[in-house]
PDB file of N, CA and C in Angstrom:
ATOM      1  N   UNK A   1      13.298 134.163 180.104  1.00  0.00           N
ATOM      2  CA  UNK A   1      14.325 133.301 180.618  1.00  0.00           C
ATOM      3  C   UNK A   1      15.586 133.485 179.767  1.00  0.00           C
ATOM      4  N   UNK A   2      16.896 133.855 180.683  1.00  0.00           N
ATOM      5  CA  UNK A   2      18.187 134.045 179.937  1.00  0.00           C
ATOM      6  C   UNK A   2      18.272 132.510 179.427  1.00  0.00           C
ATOM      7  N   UNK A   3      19.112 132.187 178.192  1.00  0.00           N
ATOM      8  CA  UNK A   3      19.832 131.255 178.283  1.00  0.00           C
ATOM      9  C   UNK A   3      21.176 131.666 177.415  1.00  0.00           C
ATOM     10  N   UNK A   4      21.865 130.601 176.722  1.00  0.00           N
ATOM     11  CA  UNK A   4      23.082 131.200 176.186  1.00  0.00           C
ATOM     12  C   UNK A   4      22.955 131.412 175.158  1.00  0.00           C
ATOM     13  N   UNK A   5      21.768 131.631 174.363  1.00  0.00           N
ATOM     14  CA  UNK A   5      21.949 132.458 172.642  1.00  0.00           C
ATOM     15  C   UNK A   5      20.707 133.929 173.225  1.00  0.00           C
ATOM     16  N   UNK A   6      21.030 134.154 174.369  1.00  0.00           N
ATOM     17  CA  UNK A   6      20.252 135.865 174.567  1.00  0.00           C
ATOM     18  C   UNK A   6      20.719 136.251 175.650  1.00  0.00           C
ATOM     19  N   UNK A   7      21.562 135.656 176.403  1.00  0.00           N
ATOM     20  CA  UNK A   7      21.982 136.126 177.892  1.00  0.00           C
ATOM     21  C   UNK A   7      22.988 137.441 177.428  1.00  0.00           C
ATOM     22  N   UNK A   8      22.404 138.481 178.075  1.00  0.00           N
ATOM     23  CA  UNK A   8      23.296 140.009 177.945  1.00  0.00           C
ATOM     24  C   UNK A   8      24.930 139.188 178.414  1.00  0.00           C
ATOM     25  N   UNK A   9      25.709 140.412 177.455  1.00  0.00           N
ATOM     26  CA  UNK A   9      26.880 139.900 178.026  1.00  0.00           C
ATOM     27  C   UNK A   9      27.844 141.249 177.920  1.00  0.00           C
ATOM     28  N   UNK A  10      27.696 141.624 179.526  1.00  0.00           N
ATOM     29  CA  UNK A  10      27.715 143.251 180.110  1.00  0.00           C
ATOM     30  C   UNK A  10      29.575 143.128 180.375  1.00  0.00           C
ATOM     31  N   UNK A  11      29.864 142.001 180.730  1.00  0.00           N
ATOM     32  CA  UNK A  11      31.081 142.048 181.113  1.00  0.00           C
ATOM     33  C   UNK A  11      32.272 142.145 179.920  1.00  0.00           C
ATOM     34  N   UNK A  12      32.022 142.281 178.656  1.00  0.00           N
ATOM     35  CA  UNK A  12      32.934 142.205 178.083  1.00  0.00           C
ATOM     36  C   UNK A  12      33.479 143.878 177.934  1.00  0.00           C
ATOM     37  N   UNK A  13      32.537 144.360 178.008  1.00  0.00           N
ATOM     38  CA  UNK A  13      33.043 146.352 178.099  1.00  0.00           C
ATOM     39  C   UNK A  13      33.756 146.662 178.710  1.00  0.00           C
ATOM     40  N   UNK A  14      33.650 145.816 179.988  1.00  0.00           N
ATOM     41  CA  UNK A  14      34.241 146.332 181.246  1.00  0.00           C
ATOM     42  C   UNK A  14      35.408 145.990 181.317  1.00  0.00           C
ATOM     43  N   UNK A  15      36.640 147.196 181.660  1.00  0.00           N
ATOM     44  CA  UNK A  15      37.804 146.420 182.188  1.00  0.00           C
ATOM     45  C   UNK A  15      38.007 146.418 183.748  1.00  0.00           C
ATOM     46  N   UNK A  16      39.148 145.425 183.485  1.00  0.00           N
ATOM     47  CA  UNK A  16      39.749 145.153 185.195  1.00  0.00           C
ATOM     48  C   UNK A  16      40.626 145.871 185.778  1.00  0.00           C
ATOM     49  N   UNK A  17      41.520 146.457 184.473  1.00  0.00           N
ATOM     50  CA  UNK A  17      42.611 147.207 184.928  1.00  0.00           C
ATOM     51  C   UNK A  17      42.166 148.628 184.689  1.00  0.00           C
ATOM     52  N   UNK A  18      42.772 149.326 186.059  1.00  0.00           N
ATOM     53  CA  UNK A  18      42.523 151.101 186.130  1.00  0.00           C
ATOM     54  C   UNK A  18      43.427 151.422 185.329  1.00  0.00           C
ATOM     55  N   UNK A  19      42.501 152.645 184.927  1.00  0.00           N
ATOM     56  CA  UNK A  19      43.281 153.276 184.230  1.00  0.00           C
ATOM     57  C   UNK A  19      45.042 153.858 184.903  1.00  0.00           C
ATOM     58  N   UNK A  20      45.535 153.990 183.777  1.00  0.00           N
ATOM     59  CA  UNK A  20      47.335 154.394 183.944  1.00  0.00           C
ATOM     60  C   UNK A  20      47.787 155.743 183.683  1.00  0.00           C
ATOM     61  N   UNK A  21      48.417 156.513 184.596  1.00  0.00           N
ATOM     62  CA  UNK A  21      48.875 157.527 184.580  1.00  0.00           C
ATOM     63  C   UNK A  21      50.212 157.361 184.006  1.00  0.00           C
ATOM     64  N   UNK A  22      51.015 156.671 183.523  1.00  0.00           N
ATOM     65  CA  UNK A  22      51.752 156.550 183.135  1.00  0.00           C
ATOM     66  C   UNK A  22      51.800 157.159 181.778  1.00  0.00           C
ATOM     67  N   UNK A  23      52.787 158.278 181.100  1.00  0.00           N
ATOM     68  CA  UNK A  23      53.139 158.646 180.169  1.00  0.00           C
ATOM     69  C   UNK A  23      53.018 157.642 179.006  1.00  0.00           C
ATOM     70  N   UNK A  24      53.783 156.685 178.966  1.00  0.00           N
ATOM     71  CA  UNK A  24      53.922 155.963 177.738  1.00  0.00           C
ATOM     72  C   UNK A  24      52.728 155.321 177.588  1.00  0.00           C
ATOM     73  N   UNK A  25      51.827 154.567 178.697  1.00  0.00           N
ATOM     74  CA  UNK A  25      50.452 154.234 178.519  1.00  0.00           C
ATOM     75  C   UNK A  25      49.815 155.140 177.755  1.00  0.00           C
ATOM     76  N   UNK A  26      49.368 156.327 177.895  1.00  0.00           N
ATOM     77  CA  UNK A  26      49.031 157.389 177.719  1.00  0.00           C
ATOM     78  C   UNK A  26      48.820 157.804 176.109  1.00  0.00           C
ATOM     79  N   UNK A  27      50.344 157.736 175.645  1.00  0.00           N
ATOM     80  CA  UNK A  27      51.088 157.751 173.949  1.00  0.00           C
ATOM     81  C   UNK A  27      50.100 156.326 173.691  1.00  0.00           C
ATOM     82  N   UNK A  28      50.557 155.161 174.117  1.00  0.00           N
ATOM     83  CA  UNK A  28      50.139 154.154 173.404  1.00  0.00           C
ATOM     84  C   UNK A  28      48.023 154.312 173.324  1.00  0.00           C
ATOM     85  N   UNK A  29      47.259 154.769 174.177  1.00  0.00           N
ATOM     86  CA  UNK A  29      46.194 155.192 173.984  1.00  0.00           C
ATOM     87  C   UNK A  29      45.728 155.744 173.048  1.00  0.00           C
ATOM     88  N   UNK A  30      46.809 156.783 172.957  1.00  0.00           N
ATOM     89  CA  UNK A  30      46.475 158.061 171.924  1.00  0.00           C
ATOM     90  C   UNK A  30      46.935 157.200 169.998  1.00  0.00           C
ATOM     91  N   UNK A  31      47.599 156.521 170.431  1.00  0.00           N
ATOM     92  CA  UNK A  31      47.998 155.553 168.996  1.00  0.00           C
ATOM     93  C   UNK A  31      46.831 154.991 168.964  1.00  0.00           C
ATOM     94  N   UNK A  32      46.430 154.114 170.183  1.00  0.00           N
ATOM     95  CA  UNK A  32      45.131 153.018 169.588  1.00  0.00           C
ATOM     96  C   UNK A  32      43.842 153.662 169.422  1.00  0.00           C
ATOM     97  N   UNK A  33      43.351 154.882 169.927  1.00  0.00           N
ATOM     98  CA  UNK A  33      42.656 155.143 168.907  1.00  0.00           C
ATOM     99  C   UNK A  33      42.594 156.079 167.693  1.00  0.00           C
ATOM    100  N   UNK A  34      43.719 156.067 167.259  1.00  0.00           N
ATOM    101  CA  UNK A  34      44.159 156.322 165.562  1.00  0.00           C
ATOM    102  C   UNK A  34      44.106 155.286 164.535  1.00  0.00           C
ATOM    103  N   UNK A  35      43.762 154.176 165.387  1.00  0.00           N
ATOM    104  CA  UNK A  35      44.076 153.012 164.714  1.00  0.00           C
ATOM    105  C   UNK A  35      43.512 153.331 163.210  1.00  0.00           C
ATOM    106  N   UNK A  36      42.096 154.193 162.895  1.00  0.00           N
ATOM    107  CA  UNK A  36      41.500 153.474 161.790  1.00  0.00           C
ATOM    108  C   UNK A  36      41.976 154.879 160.902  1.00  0.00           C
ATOM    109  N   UNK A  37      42.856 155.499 160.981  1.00  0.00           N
ATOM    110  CA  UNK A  37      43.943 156.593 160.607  1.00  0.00           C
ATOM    111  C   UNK A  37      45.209 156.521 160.101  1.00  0.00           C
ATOM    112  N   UNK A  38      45.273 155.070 159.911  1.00  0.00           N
ATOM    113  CA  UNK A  38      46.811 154.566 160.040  1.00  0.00           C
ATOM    114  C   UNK A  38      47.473 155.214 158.435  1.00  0.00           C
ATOM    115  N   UNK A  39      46.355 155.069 157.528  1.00  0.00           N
ATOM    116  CA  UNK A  39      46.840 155.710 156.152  1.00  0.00           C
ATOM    117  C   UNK A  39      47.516 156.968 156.591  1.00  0.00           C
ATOM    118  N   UNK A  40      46.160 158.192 157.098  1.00  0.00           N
ATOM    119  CA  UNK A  40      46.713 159.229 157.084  1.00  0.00           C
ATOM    120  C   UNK A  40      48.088 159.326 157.871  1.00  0.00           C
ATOM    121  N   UNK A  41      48.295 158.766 159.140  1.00  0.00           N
ATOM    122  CA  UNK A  41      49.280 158.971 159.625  1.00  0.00           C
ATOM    123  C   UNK A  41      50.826 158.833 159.137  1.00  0.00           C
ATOM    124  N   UNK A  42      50.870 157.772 157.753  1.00  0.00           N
ATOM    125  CA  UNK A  42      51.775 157.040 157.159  1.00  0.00           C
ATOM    126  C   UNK A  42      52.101 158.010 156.071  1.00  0.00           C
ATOM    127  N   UNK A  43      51.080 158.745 155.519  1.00  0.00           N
ATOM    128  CA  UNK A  43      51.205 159.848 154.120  1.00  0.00           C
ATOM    129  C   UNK A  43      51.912 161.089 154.884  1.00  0.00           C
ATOM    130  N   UNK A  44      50.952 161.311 156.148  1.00  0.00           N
ATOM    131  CA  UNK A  44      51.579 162.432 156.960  1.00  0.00           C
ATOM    132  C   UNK A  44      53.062 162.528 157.098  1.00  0.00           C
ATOM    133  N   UNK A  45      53.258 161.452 158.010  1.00  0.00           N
ATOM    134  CA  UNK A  45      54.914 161.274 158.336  1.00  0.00           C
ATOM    135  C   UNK A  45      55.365 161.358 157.184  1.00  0.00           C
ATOM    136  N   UNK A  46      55.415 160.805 155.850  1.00  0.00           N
ATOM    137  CA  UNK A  46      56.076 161.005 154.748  1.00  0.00           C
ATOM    138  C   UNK A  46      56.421 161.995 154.199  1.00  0.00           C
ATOM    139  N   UNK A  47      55.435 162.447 154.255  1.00  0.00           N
ATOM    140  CA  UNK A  47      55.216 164.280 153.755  1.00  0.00           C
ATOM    141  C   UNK A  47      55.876 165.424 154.304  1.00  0.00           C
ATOM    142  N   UNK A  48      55.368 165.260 155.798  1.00  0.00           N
ATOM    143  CA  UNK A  48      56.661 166.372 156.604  1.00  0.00           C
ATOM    144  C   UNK A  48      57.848 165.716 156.619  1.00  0.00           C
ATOM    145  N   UNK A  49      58.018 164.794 156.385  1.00  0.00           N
ATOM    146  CA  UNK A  49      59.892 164.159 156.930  1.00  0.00           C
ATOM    147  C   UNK A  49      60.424 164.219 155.647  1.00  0.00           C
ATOM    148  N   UNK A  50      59.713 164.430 154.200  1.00  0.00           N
ATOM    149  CA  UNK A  50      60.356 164.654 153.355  1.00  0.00           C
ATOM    150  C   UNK A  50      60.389 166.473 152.893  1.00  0.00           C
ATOM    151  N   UNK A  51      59.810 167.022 153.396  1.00  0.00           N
ATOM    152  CA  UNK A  51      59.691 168.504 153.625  1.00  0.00           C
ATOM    153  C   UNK A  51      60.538 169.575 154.383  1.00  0.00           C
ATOM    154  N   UNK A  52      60.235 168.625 155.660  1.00  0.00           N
ATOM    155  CA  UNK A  52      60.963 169.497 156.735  1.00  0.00           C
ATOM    156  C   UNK A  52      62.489 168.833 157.274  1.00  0.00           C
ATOM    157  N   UNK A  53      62.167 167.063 157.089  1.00  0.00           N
ATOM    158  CA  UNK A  53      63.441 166.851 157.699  1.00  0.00           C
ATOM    159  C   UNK A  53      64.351 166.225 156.537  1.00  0.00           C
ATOM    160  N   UNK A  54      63.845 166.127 155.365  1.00  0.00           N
ATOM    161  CA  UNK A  54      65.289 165.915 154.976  1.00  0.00           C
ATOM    162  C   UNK A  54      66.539 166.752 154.315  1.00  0.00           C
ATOM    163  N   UNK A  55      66.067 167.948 154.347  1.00  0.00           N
ATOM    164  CA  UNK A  55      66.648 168.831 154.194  1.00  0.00           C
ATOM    165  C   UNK A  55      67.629 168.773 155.418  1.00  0.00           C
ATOM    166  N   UNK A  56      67.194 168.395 156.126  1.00  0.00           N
ATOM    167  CA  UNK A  56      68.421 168.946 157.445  1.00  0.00           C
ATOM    168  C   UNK A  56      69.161 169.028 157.194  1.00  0.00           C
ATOM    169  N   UNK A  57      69.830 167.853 156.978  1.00  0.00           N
ATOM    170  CA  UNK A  57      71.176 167.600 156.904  1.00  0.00           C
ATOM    171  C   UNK A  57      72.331 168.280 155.698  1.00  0.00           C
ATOM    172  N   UNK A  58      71.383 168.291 154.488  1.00  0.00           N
ATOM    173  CA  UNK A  58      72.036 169.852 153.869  1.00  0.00           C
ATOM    174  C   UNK A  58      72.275 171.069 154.766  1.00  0.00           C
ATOM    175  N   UNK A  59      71.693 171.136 155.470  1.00  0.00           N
ATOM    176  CA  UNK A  59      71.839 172.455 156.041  1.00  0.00           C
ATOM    177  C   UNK A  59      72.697 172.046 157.223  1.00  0.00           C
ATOM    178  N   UNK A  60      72.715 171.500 157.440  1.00  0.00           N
ATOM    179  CA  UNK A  60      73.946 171.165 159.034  1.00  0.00           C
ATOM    180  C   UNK A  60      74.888 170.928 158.674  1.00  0.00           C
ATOM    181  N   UNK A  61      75.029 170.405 157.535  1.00  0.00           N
ATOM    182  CA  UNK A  61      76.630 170.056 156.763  1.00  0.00           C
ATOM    183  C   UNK A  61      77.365 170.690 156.078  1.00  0.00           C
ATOM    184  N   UNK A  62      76.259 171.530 155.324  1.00  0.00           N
ATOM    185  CA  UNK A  62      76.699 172.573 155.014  1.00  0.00           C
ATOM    186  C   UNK A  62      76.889 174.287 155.761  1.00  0.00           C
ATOM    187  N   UNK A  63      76.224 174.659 156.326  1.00  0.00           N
ATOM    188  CA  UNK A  63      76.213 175.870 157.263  1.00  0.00           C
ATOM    189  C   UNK A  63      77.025 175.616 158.414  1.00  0.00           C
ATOM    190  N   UNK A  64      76.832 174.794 159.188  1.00  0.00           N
ATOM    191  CA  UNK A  64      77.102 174.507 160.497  1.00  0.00           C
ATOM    192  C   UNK A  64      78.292 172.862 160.748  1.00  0.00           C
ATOM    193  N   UNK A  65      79.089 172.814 159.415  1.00  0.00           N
ATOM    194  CA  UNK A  65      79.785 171.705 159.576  1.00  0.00           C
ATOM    195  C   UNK A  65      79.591 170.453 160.561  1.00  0.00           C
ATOM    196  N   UNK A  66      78.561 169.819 160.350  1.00  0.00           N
ATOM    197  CA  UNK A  66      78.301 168.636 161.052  1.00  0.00           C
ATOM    198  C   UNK A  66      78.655 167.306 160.835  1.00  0.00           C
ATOM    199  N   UNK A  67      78.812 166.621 160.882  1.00  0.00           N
ATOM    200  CA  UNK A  67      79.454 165.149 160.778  1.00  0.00           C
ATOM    201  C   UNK A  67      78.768 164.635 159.735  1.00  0.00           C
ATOM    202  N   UNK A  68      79.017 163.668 158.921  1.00  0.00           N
ATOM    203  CA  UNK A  68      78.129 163.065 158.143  1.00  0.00           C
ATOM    204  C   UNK A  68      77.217 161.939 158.708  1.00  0.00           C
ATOM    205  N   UNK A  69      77.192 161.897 159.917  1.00  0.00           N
ATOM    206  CA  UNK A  69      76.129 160.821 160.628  1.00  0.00           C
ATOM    207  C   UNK A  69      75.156 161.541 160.761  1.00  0.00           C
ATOM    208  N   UNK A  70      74.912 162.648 160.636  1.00  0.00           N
ATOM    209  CA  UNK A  70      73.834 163.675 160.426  1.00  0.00           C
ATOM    210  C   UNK A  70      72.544 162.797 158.990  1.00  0.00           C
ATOM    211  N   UNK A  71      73.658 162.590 157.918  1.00  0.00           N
ATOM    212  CA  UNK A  71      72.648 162.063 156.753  1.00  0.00           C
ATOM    213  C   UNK A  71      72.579 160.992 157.069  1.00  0.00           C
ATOM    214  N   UNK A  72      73.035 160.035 157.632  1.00  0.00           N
ATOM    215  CA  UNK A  72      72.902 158.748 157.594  1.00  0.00           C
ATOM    216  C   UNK A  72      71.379 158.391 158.761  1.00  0.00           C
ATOM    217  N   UNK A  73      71.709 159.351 159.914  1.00  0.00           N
ATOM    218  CA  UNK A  73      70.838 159.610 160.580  1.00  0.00           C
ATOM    219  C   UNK A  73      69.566 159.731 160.292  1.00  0.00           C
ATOM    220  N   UNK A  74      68.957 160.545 159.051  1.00  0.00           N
ATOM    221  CA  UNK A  74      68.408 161.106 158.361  1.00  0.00           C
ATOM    222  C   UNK A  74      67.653 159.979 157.698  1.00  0.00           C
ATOM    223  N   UNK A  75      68.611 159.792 157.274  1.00  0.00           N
ATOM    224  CA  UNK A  75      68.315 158.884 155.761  1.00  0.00           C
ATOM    225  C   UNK A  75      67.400 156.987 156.428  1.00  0.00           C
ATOM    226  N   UNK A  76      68.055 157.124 157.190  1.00  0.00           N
ATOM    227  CA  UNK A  76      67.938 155.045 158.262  1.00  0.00           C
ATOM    228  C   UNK A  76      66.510 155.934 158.928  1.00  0.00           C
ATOM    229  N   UNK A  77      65.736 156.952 159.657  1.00  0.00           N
ATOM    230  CA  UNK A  77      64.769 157.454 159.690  1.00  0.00           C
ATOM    231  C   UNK A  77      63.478 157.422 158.965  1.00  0.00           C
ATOM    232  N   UNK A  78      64.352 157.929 157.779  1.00  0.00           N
ATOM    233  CA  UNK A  78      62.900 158.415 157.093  1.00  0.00           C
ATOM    234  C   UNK A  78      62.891 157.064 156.043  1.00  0.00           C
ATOM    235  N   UNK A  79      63.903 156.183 155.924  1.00  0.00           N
ATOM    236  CA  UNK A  79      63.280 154.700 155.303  1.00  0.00           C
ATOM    237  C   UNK A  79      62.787 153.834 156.458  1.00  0.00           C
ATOM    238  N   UNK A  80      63.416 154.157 157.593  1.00  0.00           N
ATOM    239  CA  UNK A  80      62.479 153.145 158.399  1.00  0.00           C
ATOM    240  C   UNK A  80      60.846 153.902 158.759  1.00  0.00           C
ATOM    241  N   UNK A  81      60.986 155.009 158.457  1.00  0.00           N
ATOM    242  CA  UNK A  81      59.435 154.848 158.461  1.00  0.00           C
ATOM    243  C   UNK A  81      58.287 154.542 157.129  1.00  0.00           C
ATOM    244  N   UNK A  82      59.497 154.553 156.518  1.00  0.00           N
ATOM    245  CA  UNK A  82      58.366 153.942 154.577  1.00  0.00           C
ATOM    246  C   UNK A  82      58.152 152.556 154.884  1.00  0.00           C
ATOM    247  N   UNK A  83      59.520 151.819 155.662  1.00  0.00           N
ATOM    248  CA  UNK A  83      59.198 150.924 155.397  1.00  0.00           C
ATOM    249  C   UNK A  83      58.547 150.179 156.740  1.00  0.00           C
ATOM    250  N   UNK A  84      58.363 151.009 157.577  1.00  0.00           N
ATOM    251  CA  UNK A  84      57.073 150.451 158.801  1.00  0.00           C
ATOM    252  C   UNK A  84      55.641 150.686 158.067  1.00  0.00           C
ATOM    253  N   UNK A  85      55.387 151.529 157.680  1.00  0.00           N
ATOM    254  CA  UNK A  85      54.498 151.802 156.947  1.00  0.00           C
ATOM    255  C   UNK A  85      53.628 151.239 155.672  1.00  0.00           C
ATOM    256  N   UNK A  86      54.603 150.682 155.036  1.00  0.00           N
ATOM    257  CA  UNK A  86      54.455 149.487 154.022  1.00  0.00           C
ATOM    258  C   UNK A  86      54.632 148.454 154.142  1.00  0.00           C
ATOM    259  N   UNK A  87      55.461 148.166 155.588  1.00  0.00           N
ATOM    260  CA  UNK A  87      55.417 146.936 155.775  1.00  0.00           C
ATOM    261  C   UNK A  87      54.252 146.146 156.962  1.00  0.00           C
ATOM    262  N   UNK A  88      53.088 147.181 157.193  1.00  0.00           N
ATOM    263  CA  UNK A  88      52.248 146.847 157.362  1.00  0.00           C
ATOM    264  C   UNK A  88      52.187 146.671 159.068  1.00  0.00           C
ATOM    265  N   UNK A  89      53.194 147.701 159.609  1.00  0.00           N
ATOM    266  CA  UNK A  89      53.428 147.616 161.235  1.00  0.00           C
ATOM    267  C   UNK A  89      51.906 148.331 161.622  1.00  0.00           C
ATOM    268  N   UNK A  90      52.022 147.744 163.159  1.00  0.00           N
ATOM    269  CA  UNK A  90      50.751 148.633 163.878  1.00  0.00           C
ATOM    270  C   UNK A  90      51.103 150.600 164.043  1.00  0.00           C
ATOM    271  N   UNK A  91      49.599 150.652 164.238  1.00  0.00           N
ATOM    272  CA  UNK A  91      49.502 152.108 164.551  1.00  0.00           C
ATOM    273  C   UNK A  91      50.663 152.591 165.575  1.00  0.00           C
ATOM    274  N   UNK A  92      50.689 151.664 166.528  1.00  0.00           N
ATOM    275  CA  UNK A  92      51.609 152.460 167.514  1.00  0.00           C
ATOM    276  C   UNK A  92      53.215 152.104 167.210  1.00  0.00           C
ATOM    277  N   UNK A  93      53.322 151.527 166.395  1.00  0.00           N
ATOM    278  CA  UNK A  93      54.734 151.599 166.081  1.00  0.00           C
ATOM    279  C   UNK A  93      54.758 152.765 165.313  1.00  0.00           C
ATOM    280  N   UNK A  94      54.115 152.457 164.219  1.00  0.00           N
ATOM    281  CA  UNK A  94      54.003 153.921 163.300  1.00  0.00           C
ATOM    282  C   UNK A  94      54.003 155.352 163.781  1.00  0.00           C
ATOM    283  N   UNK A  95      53.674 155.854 164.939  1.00  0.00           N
ATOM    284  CA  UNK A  95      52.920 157.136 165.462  1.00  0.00           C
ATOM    285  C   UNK A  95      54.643 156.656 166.271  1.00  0.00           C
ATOM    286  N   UNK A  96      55.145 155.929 167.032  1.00  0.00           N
ATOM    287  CA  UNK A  96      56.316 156.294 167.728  1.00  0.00           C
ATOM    288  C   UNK A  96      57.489 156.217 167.012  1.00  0.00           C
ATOM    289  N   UNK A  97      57.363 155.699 166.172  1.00  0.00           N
ATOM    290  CA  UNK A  97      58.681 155.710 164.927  1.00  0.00           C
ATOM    291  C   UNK A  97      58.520 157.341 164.628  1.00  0.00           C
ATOM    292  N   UNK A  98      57.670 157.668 164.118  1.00  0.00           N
ATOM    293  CA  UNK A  98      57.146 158.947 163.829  1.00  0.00           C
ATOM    294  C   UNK A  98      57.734 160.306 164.524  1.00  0.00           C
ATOM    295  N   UNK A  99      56.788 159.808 165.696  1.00  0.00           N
ATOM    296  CA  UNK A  99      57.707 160.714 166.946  1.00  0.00           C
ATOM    297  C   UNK A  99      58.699 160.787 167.577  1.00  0.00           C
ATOM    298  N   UNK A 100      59.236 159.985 167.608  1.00  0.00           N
ATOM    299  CA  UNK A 100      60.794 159.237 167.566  1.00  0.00           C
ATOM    300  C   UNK A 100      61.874 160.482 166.408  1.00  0.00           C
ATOM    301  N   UNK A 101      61.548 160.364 165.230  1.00  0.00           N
ATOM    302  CA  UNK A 101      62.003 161.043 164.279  1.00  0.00           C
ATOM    303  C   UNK A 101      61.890 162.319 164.382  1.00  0.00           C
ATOM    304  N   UNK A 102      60.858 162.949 164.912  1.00  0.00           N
ATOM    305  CA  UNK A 102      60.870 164.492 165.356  1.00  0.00           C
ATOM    306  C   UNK A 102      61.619 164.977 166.076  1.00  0.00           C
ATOM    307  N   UNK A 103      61.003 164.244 166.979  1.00  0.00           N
ATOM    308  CA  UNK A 103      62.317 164.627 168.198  1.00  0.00           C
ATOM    309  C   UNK A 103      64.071 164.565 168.159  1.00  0.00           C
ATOM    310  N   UNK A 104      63.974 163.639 167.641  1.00  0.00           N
ATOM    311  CA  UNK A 104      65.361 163.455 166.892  1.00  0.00           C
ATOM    312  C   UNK A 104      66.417 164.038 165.976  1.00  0.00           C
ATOM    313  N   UNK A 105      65.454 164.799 165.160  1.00  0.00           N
ATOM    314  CA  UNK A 105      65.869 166.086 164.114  1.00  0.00           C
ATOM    315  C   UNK A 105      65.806 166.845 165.051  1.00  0.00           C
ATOM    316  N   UNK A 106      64.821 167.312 165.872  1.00  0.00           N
ATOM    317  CA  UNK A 106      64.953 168.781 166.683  1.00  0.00           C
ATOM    318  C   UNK A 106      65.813 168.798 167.771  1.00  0.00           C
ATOM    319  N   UNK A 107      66.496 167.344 167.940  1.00  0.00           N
ATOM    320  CA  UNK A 107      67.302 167.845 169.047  1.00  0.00           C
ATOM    321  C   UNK A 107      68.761 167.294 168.019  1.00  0.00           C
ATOM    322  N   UNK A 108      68.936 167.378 166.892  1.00  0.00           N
ATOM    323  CA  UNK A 108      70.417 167.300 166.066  1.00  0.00           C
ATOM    324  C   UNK A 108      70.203 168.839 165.487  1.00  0.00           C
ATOM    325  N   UNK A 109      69.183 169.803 165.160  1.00  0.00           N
ATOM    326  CA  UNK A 109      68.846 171.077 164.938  1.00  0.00           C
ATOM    327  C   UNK A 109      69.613 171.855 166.239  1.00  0.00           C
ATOM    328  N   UNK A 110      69.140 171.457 167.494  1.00  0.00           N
ATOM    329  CA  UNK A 110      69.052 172.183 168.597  1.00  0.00           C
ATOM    330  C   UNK A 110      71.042 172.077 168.940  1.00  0.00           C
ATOM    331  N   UNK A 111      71.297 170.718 169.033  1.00  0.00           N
ATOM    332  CA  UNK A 111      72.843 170.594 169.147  1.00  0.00           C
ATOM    333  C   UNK A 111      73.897 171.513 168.310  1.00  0.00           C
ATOM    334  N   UNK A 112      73.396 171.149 166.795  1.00  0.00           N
ATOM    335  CA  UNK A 112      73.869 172.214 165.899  1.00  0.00           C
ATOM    336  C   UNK A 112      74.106 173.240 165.737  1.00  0.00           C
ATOM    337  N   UNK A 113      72.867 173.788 165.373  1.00  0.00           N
ATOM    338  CA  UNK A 113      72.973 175.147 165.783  1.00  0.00           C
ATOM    339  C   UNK A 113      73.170 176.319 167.248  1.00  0.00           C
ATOM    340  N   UNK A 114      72.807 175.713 167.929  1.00  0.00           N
ATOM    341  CA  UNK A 114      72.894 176.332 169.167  1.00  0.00           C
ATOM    342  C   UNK A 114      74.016 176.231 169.736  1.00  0.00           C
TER     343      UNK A 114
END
């Protein structure tokens, strides 16, 4: 005999809503399950954005005469992601701040130089 300290409880697995083809659904998926990654993702971003992107702006300012909103650009980036990161934001802010910033250098790279 079920009662309420043994009754299966099948319905909580289940969702209501179908799945979403939607792009940004999609990103936000791919964040939530990173969730238990959030370190690595936070050392990561740090690591390449202090590697690959902060150099940029030496190099665009200098080679390719670019504006100085280039560093400022740069610079409001790669502290807002130390400080999403330390300040204890979710995975999916983190992973789109992140990606946010890539894209962002590669298309002030792409303007620049090209």
């Amino acid at each position: 005999m079920a009662n309420i300290l043994n009754a299966p409880t099948r319905w909580a697995d289940q969702t209501t809503t179908p799945p979403s083809n939607n792009l940004w659904n999609k990103w936000l998926d791919i964040a939530d399950t990173q969730a238990k990654n959030q370190t690595f993702w936070f050392v990561f971003s740090l690591i390449l954005q202090g590697v690959f992107f902060l150099p940029v702006p030496a190099l665009l300012i200098f080679y390719y005469n670019a504006p100085i909103i280039v560093l400022v650009i740069t610079m409001a980036l790669f502290f807002g992601n130390v400080i999403a990161g330390m300040g204890g934001s979710g995975i999916r802010m983190l992973l789109s701040l992140f990606a946010a910033s890539v894209v962002i250098h590669l298309l002030m790279l792409a303007i620049f130089i090209l």
